[in-house]
Protein backbone atom coordinates (compact mmCIF):
# COMPACT_ATOMS: atom_id res chain seq x y z
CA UNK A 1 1.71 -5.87 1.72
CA UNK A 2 -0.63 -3.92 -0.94
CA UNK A 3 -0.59 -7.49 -3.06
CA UNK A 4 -1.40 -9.61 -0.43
CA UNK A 5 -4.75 -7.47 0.27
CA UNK A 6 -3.55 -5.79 3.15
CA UNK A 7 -5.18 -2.37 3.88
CA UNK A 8 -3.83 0.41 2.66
CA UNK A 9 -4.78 3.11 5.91
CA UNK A 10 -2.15 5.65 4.94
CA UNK A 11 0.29 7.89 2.75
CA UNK A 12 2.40 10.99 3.58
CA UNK A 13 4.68 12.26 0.58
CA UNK A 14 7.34 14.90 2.50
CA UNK A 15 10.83 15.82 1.54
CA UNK A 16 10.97 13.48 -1.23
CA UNK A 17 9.62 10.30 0.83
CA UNK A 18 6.53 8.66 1.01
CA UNK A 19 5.39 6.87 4.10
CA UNK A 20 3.02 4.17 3.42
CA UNK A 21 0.77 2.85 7.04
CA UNK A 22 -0.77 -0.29 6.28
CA UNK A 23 -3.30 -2.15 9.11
CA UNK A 24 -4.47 -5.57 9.57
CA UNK A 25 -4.84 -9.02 10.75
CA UNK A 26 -1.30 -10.36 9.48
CA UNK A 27 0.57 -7.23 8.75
CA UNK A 28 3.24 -8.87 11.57
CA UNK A 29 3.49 -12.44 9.75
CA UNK A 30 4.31 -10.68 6.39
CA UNK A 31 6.39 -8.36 7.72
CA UNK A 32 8.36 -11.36 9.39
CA UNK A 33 8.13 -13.37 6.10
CA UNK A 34 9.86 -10.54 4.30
CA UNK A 35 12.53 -10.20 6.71
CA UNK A 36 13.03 -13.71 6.78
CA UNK A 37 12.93 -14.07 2.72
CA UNK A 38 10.25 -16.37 2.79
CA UNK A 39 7.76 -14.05 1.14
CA UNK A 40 5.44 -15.06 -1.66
CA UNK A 41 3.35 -13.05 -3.79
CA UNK A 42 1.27 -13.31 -7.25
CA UNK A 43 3.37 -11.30 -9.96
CA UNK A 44 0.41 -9.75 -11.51
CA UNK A 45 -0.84 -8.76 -8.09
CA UNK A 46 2.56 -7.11 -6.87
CA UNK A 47 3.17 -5.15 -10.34
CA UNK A 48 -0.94 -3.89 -10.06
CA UNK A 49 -0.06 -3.26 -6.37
CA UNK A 50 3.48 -1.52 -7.61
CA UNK A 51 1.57 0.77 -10.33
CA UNK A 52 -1.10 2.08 -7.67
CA UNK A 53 1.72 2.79 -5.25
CA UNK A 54 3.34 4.81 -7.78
CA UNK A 55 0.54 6.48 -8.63
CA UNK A 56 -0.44 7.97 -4.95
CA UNK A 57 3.78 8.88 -4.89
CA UNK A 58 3.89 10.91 -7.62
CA UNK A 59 0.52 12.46 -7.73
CA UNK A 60 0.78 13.79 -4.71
CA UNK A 61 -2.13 11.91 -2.79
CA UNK A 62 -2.22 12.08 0.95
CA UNK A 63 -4.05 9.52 2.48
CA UNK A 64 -5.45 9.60 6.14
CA UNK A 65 -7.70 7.23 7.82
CA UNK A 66 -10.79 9.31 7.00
CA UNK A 67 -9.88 9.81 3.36
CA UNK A 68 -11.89 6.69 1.63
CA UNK A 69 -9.18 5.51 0.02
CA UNK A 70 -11.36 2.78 -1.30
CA UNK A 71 -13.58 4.92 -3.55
CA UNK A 72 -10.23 6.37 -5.04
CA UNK A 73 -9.09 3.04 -5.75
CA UNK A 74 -11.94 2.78 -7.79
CA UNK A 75 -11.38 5.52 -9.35
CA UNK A 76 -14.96 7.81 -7.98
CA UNK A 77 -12.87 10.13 -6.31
């Protein structure tokens, strides 16, 4: 979902796991295109998308609705 520009509206690392929320228009027709195998993405896109992911896992970011997580994509957090 992250490579296909879907918003990113939270992350919760507990107990090992990280819960990612995403929101958004067509966050239902992905979903069902992954379930179904039909789902397409740009490679560059989903390894960018893959590395940022990672990042907020392991670092220990918690992300909430209220949290900007647009100016820490961009780093001015």
């Amino acid at each position: 979902m992250h490579s296909n520009a879907v918003r990113l509206t939270g992350h919760i690392r507990e107990n090992n796991r990280s819960i990612f929320t995403f929101s958004g228009d067509n966050v239902d027709d992905l979903l069902n295109e992954y379930y179904q195998g039909s789902a397409m993405t740009n490679v560059a896109d989903y390894t960018a998308s893959i590395r940022q992911l990672k990042a907020l896992m392991y670092n220990g970011t918690t992300i909430q609705p209220n949290n900007n997580y647009e100016q820490y994509q961009k780093g001015t957090l």
